[in-house]
C-alpha atoms as a PDB file:
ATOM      1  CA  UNK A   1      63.713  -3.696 -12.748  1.00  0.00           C
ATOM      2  CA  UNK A   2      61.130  -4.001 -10.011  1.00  0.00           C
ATOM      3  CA  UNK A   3      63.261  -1.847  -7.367  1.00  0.00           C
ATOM      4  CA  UNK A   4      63.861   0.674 -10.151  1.00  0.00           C
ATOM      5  CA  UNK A   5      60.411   1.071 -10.390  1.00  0.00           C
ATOM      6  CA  UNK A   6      59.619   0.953  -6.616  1.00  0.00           C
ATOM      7  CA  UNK A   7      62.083   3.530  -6.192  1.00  0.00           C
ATOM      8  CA  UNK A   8      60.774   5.955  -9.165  1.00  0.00           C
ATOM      9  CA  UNK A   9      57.264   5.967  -6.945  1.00  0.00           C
ATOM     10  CA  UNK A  10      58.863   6.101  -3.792  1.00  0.00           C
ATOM     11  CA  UNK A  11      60.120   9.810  -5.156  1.00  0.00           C
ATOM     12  CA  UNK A  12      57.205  10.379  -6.426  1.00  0.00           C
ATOM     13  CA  UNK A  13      55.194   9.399  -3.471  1.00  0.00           C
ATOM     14  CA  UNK A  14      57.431  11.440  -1.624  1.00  0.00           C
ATOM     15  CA  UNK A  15      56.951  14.625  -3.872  1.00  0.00           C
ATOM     16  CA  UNK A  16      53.667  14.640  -3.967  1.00  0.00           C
ATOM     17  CA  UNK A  17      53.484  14.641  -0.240  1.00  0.00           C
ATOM     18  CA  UNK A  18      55.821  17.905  -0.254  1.00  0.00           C
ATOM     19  CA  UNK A  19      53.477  19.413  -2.867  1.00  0.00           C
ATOM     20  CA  UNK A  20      50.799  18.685  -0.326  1.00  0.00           C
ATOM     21  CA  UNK A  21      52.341  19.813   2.654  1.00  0.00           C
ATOM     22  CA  UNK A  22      53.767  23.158   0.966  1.00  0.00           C
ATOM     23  CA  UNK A  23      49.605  23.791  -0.292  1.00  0.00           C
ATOM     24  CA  UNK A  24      48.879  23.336   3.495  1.00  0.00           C
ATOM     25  CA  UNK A  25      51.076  25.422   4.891  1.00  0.00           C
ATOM     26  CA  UNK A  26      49.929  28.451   1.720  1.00  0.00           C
ATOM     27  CA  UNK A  27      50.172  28.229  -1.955  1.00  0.00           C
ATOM     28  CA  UNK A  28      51.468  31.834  -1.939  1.00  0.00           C
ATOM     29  CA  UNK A  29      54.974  31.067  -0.171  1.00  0.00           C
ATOM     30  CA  UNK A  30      55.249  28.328  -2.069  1.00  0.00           C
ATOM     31  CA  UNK A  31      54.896  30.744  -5.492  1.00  0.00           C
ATOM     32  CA  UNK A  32      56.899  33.488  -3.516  1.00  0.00           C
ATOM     33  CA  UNK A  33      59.935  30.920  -3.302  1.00  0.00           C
ATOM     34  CA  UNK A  34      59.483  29.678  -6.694  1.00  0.00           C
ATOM     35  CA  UNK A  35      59.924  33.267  -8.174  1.00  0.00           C
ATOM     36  CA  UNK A  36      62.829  33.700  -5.876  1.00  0.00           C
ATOM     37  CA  UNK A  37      64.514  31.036  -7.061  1.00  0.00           C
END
């Protein structure tokens, strides 16, 4: 149970990083991408 859980904020730790990094680098290629996709 514990490494289940460990794992599910590991990914989450992880996304929220991304979601960080892709604000730094400009919300509006992150949007453009999104619409592309």
């Amino acid at each position: 149970m514990n490494k289940d859980i460990r794992r599910s904020l590991a990914v989450a730790a992880v996304a929220a990083v991304a979601a960080v990094a892709a604000g730094v680098t400009g919300a509006e290629g992150l949007a453009e991408s999104v619409t592309r996709a």
